[in-house]
Protein backbone atom coordinates (compact mmCIF):
# COMPACT_ATOMS: atom_id res chain seq x y z
CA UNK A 1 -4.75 -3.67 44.67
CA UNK A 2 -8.07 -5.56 44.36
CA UNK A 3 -9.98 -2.10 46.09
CA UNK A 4 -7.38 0.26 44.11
CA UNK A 5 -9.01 3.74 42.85
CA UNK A 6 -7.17 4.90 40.44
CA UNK A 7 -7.57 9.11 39.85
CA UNK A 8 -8.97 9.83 36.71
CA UNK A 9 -5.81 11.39 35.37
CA UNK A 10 -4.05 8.60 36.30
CA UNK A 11 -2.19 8.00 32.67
CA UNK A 12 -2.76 11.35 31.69
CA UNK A 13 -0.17 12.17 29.05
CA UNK A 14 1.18 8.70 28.32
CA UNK A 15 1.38 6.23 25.67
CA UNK A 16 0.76 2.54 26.40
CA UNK A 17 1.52 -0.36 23.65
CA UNK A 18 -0.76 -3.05 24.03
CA UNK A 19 -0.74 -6.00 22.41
CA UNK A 20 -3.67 -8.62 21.87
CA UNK A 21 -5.56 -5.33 22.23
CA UNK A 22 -8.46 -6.71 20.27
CA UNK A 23 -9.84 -8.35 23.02
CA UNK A 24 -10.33 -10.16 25.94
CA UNK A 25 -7.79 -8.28 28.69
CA UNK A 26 -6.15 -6.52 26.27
CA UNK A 27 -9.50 -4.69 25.31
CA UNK A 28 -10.55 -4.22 28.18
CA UNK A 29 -6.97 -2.82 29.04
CA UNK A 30 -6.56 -0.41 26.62
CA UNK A 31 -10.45 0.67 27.30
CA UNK A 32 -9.43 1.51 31.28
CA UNK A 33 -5.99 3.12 30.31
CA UNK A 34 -7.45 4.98 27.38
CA UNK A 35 -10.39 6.65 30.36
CA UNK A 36 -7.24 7.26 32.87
CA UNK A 37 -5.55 9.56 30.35
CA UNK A 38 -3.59 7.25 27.89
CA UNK A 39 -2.91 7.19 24.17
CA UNK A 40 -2.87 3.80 23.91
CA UNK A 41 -1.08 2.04 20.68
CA UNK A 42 -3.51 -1.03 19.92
CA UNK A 43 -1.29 -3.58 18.40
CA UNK A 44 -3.23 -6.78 17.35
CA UNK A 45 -3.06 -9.26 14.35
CA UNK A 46 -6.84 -8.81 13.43
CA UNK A 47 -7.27 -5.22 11.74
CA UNK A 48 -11.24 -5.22 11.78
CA UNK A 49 -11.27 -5.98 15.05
CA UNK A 50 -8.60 -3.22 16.41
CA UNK A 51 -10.56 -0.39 14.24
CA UNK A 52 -13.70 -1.81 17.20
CA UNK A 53 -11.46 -1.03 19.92
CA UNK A 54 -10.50 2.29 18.20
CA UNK A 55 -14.34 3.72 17.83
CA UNK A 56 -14.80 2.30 21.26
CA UNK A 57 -12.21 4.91 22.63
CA UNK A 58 -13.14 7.85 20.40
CA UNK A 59 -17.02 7.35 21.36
CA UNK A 60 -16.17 7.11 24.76
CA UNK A 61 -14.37 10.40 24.66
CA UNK A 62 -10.25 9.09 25.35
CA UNK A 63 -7.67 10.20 23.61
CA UNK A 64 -7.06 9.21 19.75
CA UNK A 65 -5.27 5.96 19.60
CA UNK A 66 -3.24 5.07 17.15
CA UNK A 67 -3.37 1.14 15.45
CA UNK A 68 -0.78 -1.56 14.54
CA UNK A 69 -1.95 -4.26 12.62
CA UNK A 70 0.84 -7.09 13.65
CA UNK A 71 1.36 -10.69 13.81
CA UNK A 72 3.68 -11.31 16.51
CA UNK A 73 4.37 -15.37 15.18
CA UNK A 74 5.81 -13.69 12.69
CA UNK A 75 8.32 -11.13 13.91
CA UNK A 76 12.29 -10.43 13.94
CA UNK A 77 14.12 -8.33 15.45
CA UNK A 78 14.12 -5.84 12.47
CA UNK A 79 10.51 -5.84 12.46
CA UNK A 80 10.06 -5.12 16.09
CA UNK A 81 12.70 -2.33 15.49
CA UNK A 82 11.20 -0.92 12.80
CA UNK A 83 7.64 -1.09 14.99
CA UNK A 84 9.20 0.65 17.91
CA UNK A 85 10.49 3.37 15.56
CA UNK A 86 7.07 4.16 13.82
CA UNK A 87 5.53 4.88 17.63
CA UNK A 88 8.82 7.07 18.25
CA UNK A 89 7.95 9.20 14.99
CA UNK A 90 4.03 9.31 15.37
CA UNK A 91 3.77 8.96 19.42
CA UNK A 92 6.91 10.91 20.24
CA UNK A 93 7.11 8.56 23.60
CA UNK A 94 6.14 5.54 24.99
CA UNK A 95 6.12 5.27 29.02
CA UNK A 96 4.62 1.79 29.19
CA UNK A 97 4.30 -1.62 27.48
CA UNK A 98 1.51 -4.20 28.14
CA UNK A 99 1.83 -7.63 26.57
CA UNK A 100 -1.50 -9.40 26.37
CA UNK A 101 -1.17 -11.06 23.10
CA UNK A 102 -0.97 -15.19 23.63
CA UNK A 103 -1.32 -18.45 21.42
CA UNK A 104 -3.25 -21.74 22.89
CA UNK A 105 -4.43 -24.82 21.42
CA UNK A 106 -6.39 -26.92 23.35
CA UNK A 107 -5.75 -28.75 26.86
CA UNK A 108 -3.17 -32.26 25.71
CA UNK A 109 -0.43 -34.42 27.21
CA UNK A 110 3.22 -33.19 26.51
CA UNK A 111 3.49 -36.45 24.50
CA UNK A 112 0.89 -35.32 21.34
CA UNK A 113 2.26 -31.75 21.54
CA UNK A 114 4.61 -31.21 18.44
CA UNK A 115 7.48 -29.58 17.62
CA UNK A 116 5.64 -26.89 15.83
CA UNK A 117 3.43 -26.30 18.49
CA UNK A 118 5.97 -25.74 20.79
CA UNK A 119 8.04 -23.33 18.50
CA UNK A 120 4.85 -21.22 17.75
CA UNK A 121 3.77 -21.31 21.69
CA UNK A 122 7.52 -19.96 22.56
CA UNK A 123 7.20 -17.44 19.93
CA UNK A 124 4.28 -15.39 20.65
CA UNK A 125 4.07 -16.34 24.43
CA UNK A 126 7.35 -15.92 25.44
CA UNK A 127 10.23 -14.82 22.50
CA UNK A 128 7.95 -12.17 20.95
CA UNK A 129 7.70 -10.10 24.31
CA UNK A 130 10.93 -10.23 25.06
CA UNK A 131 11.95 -8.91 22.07
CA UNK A 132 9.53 -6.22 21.88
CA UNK A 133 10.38 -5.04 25.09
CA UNK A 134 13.98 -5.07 23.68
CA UNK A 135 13.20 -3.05 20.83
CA UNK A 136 11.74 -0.49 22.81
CA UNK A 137 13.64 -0.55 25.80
CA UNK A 138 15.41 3.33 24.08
CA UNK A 139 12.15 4.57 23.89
CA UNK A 140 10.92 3.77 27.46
CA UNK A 141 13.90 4.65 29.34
CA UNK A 142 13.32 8.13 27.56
CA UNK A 143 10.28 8.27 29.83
CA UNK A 144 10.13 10.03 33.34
CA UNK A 145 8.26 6.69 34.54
CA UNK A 146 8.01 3.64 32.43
CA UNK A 147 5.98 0.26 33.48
CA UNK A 148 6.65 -3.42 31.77
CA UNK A 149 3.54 -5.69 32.28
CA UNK A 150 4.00 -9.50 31.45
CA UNK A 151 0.66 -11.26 31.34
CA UNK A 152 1.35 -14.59 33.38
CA UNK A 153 -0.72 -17.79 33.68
CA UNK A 154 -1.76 -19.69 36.95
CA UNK A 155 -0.80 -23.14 35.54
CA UNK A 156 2.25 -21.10 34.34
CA UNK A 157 3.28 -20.05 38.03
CA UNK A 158 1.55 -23.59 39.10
CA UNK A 159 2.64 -26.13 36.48
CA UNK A 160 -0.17 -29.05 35.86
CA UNK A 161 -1.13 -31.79 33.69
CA UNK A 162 -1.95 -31.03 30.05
CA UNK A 163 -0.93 -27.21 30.08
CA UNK A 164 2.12 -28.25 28.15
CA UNK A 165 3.87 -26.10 26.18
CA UNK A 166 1.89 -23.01 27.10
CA UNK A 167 2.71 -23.22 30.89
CA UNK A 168 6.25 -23.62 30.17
CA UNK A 169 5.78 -20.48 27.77
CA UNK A 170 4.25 -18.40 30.74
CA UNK A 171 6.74 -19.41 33.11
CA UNK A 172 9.46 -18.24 31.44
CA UNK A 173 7.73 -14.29 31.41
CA UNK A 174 8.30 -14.91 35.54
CA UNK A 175 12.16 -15.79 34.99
CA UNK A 176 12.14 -13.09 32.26
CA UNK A 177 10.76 -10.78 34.72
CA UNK A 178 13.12 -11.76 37.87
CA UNK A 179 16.24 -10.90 35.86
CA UNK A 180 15.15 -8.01 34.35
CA UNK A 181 14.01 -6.55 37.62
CA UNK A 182 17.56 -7.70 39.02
CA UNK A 183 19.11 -5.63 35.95
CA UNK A 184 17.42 -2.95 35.97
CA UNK A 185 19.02 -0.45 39.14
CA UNK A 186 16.26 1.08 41.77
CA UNK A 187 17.23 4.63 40.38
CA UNK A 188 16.53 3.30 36.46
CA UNK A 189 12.70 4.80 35.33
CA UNK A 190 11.86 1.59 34.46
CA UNK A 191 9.87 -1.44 35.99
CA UNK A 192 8.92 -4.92 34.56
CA UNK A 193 6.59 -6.77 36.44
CA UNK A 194 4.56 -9.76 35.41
CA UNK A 195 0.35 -9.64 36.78
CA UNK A 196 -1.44 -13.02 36.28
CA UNK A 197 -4.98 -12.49 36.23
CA UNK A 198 -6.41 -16.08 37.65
CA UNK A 199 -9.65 -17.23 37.25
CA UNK A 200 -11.59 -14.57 34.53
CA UNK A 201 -14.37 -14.61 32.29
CA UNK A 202 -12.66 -14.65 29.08
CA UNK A 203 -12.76 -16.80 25.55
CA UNK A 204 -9.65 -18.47 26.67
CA UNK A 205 -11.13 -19.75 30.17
CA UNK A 206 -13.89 -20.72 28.05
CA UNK A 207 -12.15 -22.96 25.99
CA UNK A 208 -10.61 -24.56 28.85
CA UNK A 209 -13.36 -25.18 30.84
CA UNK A 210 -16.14 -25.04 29.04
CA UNK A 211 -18.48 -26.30 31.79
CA UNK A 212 -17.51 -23.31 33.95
CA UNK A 213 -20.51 -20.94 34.64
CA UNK A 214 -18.92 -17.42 33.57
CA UNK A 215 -21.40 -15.74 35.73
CA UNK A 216 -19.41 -16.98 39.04
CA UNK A 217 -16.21 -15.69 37.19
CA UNK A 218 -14.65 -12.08 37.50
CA UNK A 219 -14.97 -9.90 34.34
CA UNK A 220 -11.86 -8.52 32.63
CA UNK A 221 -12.96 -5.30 33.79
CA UNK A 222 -13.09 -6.39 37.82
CA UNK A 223 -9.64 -6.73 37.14
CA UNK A 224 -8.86 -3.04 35.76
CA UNK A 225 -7.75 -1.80 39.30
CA UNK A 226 -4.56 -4.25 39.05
CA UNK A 227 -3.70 -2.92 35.59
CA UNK A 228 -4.14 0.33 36.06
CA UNK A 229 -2.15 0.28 39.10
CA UNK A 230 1.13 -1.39 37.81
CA UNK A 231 0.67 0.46 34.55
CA UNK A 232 0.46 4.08 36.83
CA UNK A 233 3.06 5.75 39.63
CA UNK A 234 1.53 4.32 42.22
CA UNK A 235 3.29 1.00 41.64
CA UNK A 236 6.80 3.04 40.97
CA UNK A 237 8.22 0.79 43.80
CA UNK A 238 7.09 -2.68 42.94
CA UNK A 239 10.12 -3.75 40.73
CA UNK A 240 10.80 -7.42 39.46
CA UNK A 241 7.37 -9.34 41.35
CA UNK A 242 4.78 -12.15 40.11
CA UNK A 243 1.59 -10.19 40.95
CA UNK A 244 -1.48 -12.50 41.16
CA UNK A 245 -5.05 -10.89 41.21
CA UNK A 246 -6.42 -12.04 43.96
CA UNK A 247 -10.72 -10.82 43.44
């Protein structure tokens, strides 16, 4: 997948949700799915920063996005319902979902994580795109060809010291993932898969190892030709996996 060229009408006709659109991956996401073709749905808690990622795709010539301002800490199910139904009436379809939104702290031992911590970690990390996927599970199976991407975490799919709650969070999107891809029947439309990007040159890596040279790191965009290729037919086989970039 690392050498994957994707045709530049690879998401032609499609809407993609992505959340933590405002940046990092999920900029960088909805930038590569927006110049394959896609409408992409930005969701994002930050406003001013989602109307950047907005001009970025109307100056660059992809098709008009559409924005959702949205804290995912905060959501129920009626929320996420009523989210899913506002794409349905202005999108008309949704044929994939990636989930890029995530909550850290800081590096610490399990013992000085709290309770709090943990809840709001499980929330955003795990619960919240679970749920989303849920809510919009009518919408995608709707779709000719519809593509699930969970955002793992190495120290998620390689538990180590101080990761805490946040690896545990991540984990689960791989157990999420198994069982839905063990649900879901080879003839259904749908995939979920779960792509953990590894070592990248992001604000998160930066925080957690802030004497790392980004220079000798991958950009978010080296790592476009996995996401466009799980998000895209090509990948209408791969059901149910743990995809790590390997660059």
């Amino acid at each position: 997948m690392k050498n994957y060229l994707a045709p530049p009408d690879l998401l032609a006709g499609r809407v993609i949700l992505v959340t933590g659109a405002s940046s990092g991956l999920g900029r960088a996401a909805s930038l590569a799915f927006a110049r394959h073709g896609a409408t992409v749905a930005l969701l994002a808690r930050d406003e001013a920063k989602l109307e950047a990622v907005y001009d970025e795709i109307v100056a660059a010539g992809g098709p008009e996005p559409a924005m959702f301002p949205f804290d995912l800490a905060a959501a129920d199910d009626r929320g996420l319902e009523t989210l899913a139904g506002t794409i349905a009436h202005h999108l008309k379809r949704l044929d994939g979902v990636l989930h890029s939104a995530h909550k850290f702290y800081t590096l610490t031992p399990l013992e000085l994580e709290t309770l709090e911590q943990w809840q709001t970690l499980m929330r955003v990390n795990l619960i919240a795109p679970f749920a989303l996927t849920r809510a919009c599970l009518p919408l995608l199976r709707q779709a000719p060809d519809a593509s699930v991407v969970f955002t793992g975490e190495t120290h998620g799919h390689h538990p180590s010291a101080y990761w805490g709650g946040y690896a545990v969070a991540k984990s689960g999107l791989e157990t999420l993932t198994r069982i839905w891809g063990d649900e879901l029947s080879k003839e259904d439309n749908l995939r979920v898969n779960t792509l953990i990007p590894g070592k990248v040159a992001t604000t998160l890596r930066a925080r957690t190892h802030p004497g790392a040279d980004p220079d000798t790191l991958p950009s978010a965009d080296d790592l476009m030709p996995w996401y466009l290729y799980l998000m895209g037919a090509d990948s209408r086989g791969v059901r149910g996996q743990i995809v790590e970039c390997q660059t």
